[in-house]
C-alpha atoms as a PDB file:
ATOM      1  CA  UNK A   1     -50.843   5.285 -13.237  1.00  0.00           C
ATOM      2  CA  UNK A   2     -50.060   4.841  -9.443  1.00  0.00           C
ATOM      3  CA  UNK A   3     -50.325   7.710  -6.977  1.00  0.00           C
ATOM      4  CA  UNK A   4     -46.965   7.727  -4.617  1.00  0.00           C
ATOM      5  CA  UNK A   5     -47.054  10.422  -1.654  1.00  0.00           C
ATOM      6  CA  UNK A   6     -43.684  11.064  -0.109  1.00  0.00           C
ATOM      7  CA  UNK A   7     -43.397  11.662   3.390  1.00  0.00           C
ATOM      8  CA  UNK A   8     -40.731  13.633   5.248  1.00  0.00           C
ATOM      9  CA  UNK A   9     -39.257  11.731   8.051  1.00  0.00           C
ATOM     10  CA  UNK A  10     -36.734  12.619  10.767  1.00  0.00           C
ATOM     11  CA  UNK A  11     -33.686  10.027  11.430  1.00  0.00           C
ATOM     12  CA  UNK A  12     -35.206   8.858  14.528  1.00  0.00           C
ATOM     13  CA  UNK A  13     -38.708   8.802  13.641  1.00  0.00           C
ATOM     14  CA  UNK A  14     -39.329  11.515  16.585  1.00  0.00           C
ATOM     15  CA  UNK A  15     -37.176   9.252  19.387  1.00  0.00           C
ATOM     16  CA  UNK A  16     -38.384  10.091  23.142  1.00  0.00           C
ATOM     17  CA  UNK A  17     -37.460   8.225  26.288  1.00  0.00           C
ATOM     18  CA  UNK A  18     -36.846   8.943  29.692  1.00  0.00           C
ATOM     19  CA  UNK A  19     -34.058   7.112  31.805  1.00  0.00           C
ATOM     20  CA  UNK A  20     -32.954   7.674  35.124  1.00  0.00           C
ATOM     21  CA  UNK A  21     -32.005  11.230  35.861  1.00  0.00           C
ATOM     22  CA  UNK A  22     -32.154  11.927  32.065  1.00  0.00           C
ATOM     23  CA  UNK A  23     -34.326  12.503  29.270  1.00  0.00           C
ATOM     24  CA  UNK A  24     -33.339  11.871  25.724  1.00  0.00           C
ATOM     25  CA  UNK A  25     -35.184  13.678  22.943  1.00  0.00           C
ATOM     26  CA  UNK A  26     -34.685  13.739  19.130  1.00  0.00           C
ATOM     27  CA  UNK A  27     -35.265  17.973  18.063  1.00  0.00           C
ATOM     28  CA  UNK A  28     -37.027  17.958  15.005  1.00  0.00           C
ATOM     29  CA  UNK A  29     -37.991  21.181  14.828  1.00  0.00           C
ATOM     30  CA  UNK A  30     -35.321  23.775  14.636  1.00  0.00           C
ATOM     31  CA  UNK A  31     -32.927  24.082  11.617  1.00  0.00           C
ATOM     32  CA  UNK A  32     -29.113  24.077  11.034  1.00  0.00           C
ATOM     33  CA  UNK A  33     -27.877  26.271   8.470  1.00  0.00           C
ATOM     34  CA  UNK A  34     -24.178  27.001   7.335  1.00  0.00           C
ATOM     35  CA  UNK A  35     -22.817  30.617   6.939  1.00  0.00           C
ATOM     36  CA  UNK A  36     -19.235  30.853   5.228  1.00  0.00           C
ATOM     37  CA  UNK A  37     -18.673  34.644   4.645  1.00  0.00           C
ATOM     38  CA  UNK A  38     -16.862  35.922   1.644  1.00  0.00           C
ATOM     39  CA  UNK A  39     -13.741  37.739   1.650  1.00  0.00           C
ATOM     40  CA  UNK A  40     -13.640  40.671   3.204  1.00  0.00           C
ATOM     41  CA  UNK A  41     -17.548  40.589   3.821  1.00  0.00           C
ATOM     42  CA  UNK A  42     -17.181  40.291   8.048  1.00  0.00           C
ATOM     43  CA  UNK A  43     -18.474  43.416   8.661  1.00  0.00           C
ATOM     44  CA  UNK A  44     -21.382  43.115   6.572  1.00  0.00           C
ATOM     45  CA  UNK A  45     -22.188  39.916   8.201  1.00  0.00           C
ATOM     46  CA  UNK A  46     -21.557  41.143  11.467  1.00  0.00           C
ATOM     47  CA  UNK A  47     -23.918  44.452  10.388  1.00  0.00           C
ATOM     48  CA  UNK A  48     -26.518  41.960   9.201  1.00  0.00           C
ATOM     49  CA  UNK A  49     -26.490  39.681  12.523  1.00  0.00           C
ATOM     50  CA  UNK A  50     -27.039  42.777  14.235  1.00  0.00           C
ATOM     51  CA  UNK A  51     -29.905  44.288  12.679  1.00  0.00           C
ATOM     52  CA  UNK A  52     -31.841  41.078  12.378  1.00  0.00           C
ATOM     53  CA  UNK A  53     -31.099  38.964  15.347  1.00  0.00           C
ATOM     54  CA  UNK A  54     -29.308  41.454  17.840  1.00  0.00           C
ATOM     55  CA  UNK A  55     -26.218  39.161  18.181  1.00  0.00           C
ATOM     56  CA  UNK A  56     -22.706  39.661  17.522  1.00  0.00           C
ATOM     57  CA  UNK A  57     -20.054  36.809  15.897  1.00  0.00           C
ATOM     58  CA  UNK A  58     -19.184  34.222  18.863  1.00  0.00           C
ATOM     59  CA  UNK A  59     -16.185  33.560  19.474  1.00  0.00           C
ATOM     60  CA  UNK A  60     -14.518  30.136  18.877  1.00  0.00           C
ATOM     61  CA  UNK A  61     -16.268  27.439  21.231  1.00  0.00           C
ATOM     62  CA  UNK A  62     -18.939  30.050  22.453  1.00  0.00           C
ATOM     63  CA  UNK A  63     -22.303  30.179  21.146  1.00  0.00           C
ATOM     64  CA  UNK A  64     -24.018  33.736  20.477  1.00  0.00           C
ATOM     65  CA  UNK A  65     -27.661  33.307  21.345  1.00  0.00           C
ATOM     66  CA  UNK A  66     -31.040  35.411  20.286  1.00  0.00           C
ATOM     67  CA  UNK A  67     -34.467  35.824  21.474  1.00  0.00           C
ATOM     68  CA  UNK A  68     -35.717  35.765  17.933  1.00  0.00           C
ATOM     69  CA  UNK A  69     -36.411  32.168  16.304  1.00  0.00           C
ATOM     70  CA  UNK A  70     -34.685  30.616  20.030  1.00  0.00           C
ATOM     71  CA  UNK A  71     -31.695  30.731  17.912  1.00  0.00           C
ATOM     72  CA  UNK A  72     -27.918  30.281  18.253  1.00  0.00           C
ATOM     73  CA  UNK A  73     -25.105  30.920  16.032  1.00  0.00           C
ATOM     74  CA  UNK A  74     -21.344  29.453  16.699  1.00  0.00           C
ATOM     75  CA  UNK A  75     -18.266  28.835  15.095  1.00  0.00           C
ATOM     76  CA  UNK A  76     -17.180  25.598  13.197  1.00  0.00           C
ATOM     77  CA  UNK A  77     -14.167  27.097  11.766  1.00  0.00           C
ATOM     78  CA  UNK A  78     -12.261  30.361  10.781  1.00  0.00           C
ATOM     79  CA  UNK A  79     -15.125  32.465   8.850  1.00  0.00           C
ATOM     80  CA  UNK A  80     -17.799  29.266   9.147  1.00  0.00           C
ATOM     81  CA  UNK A  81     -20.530  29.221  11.557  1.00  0.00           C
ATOM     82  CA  UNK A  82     -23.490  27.177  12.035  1.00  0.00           C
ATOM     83  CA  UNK A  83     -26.560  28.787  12.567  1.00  0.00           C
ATOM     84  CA  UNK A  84     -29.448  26.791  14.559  1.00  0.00           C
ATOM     85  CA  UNK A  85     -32.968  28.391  14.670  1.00  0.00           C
ATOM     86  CA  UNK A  86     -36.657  27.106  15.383  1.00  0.00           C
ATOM     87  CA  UNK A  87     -38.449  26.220  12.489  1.00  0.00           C
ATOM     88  CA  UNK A  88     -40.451  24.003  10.556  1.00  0.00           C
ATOM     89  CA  UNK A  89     -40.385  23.569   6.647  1.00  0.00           C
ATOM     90  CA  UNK A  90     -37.859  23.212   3.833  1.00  0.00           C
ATOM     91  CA  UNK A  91     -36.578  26.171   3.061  1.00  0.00           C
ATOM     92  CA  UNK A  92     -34.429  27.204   6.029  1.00  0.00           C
ATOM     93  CA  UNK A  93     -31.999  29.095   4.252  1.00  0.00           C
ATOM     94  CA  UNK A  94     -34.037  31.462   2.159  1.00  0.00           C
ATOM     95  CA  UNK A  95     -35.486  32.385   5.568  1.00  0.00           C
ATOM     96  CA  UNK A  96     -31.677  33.386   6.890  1.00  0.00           C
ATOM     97  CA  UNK A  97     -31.134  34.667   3.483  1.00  0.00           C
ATOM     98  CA  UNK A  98     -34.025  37.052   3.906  1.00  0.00           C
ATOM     99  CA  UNK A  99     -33.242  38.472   7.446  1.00  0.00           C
ATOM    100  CA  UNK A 100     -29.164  38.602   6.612  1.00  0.00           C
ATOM    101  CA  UNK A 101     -29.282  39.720   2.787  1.00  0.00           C
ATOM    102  CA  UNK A 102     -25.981  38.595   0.429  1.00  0.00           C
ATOM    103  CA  UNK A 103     -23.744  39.290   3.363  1.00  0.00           C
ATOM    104  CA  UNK A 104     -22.787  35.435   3.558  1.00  0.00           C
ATOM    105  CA  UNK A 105     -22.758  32.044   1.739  1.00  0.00           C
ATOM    106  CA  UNK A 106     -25.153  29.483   3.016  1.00  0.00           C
ATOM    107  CA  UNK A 107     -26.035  25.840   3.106  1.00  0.00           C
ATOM    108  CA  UNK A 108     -28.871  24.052   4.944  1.00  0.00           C
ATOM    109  CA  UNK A 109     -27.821  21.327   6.916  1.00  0.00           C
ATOM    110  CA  UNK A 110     -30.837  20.420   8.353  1.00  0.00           C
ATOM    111  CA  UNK A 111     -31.122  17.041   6.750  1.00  0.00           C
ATOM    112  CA  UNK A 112     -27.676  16.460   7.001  1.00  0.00           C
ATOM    113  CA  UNK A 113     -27.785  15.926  10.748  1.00  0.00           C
ATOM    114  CA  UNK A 114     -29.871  14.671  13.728  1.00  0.00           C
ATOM    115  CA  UNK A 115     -29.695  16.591  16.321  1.00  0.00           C
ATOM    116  CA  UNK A 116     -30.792  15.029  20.128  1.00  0.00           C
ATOM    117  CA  UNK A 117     -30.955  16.690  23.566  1.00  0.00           C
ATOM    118  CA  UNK A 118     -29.995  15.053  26.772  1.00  0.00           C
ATOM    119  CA  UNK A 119     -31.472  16.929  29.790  1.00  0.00           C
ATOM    120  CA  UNK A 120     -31.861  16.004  33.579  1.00  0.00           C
ATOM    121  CA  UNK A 121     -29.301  15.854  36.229  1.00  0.00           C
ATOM    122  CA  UNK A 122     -27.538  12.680  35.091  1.00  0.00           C
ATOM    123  CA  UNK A 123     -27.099  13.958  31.418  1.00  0.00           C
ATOM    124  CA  UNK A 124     -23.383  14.906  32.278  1.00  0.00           C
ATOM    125  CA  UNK A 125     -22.982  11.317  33.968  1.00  0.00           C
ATOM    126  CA  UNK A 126     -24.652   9.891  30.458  1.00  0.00           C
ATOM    127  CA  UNK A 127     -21.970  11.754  28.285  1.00  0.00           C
ATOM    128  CA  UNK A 128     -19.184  11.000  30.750  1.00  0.00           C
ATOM    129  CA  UNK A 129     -19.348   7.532  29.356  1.00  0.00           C
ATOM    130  CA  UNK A 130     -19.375   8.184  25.652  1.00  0.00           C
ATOM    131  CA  UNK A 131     -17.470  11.701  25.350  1.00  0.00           C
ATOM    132  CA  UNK A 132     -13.596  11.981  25.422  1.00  0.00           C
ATOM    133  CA  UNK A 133     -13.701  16.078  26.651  1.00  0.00           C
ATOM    134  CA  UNK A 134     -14.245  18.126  30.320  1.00  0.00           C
ATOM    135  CA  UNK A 135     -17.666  18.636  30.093  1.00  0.00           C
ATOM    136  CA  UNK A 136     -17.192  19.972  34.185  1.00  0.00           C
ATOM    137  CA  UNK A 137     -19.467  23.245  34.010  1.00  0.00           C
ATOM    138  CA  UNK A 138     -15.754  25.280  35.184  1.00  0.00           C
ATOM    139  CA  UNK A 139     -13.937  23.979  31.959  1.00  0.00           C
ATOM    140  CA  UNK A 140     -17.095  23.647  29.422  1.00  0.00           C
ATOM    141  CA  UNK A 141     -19.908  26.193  31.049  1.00  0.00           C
ATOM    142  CA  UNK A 142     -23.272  26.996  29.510  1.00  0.00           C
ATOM    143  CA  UNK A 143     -23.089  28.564  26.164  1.00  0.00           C
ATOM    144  CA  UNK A 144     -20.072  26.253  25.112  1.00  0.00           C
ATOM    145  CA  UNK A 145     -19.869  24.222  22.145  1.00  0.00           C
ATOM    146  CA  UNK A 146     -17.433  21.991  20.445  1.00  0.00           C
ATOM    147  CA  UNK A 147     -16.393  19.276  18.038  1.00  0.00           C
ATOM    148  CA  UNK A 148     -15.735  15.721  19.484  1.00  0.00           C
ATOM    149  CA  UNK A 149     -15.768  12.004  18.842  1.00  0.00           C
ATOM    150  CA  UNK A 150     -18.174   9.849  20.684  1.00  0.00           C
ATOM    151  CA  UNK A 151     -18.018   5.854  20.343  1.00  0.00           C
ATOM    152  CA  UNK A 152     -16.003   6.567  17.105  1.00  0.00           C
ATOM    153  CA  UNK A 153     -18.800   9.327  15.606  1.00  0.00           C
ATOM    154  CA  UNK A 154     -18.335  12.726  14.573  1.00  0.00           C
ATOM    155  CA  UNK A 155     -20.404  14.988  17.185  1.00  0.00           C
ATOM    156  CA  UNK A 156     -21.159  18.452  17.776  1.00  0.00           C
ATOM    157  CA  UNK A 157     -22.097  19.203  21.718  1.00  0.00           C
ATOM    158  CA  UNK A 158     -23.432  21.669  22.648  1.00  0.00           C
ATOM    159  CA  UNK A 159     -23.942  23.174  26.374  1.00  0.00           C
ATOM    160  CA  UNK A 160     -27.663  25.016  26.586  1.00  0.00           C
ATOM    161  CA  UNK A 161     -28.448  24.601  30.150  1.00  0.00           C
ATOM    162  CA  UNK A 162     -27.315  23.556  33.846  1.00  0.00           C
ATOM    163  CA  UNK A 163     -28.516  19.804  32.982  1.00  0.00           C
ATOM    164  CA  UNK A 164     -29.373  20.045  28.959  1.00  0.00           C
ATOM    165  CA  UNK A 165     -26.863  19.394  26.062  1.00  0.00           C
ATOM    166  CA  UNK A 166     -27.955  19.213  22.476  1.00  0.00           C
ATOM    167  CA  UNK A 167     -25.336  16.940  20.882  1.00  0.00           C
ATOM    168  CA  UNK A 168     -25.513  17.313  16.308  1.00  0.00           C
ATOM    169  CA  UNK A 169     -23.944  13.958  14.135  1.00  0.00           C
ATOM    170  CA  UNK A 170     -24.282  12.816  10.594  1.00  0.00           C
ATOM    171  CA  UNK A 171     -27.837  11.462   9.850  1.00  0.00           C
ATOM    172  CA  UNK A 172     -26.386   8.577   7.970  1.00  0.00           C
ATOM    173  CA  UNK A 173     -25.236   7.537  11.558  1.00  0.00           C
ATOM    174  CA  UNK A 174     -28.236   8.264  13.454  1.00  0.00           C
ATOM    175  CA  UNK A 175     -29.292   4.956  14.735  1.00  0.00           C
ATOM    176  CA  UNK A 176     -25.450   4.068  16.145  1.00  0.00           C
ATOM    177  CA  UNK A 177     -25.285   7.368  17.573  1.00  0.00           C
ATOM    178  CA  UNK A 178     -28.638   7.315  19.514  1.00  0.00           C
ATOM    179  CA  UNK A 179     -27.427   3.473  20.669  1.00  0.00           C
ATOM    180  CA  UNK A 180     -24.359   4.579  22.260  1.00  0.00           C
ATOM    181  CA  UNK A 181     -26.553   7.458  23.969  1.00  0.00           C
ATOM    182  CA  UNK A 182     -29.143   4.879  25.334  1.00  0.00           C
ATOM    183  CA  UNK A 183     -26.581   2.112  26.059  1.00  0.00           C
ATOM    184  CA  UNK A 184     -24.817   5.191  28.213  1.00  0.00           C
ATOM    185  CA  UNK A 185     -27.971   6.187  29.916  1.00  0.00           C
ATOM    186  CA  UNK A 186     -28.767   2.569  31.068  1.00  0.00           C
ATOM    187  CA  UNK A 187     -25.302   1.947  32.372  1.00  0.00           C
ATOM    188  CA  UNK A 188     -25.349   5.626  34.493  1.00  0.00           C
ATOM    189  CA  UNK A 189     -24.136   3.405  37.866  1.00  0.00           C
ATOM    190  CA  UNK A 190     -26.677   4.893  41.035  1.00  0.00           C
ATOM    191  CA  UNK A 191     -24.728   7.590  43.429  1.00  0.00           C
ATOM    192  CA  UNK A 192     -24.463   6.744  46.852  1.00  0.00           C
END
């Protein structure tokens, strides 16, 4: 009987390149995991949050950000959050489910998304191109996220430093997504 050995891959087989004035990266390893919370259960959650990663619930289009795990938690929609952590392995939410007890519903999303940062002084110039909101640092400063369309695909961006974004969209897109990024970065026109 034949042997078969499965191997995990990401959705851009670990994509690195550098352009001008920006670096694209795929992140591979950090996790996404969803939090709904029950009825009634916000103060548990927010109790939980607390005691195990010393952060409070952000509010909408804000991140809340914690030394432990590099992680950040934000707001998707009223009483959802996604939760984004460093990590490696395949069992992402039994770690959350550990440090925040039965205080919340969750879902790991990990596989469900790729996530890629842009970082370098032209990575506002890339996105410029490709995303429809004010990404000026007065109307979207670090620590923002939100939801937006980008060369017609769902995305998630997210503002972690002066010149770094970490943008989220649906794995089963990953390779259009990632071509509208690079196409972006190799059109950036040269200031001056």
């Amino acid at each position: 009987m034949p042997e078969y050995t499965l191997t995990a891959n990401t959705p851009l087989d670990g994509f690195s390149q550098d352009f001008v004035g920006v670096s694209i990266k795929e992140v591979n390893d950090r996790a996404i995991v969803s939090i709904a919370v029950p009825k009634d259960g916000e103060k548990e959650l927010v109790d939980a949050l607390a005691s195990s990663y010393q952060i409070e619930l952000p509010k909408t289009g804000l991140l809340s950000a914690s030394s432990r795990d590099n992680a950040v938690l934000f707001s998707m929609a009223q009483d959802q959050y996604f939760f984004i952590f460093d990590y490696e392995g395949n069992a992402a939410a039994s770690t959350v489910r550990n440090d925040l007890g039965e205080a919340v519903y969750l879902t790991d999303q990990s596989d469900s998304y790729v996530m890629i940062r842009l970082s370098g002084i032209n990575s506002r110039r890339l996105l410029a191109r490709i995303c429809p909101l004010d990404i000026h640092p007065s109307v979207f400063p670090v620590g923002s996220v939100a939801r937006t369309i980008m060369e017609h695909l769902g995305a998630t961006i997210i503002h972690e430093g002066e010149d770094s974004f970490l943008l989220l969209s649906a794995r089963s897109s990953a390779h259009s997504f990632l071509e509208a990024i690079k196409t972006s970065a190799v059109n950036i026109e040269p200031i001056g």
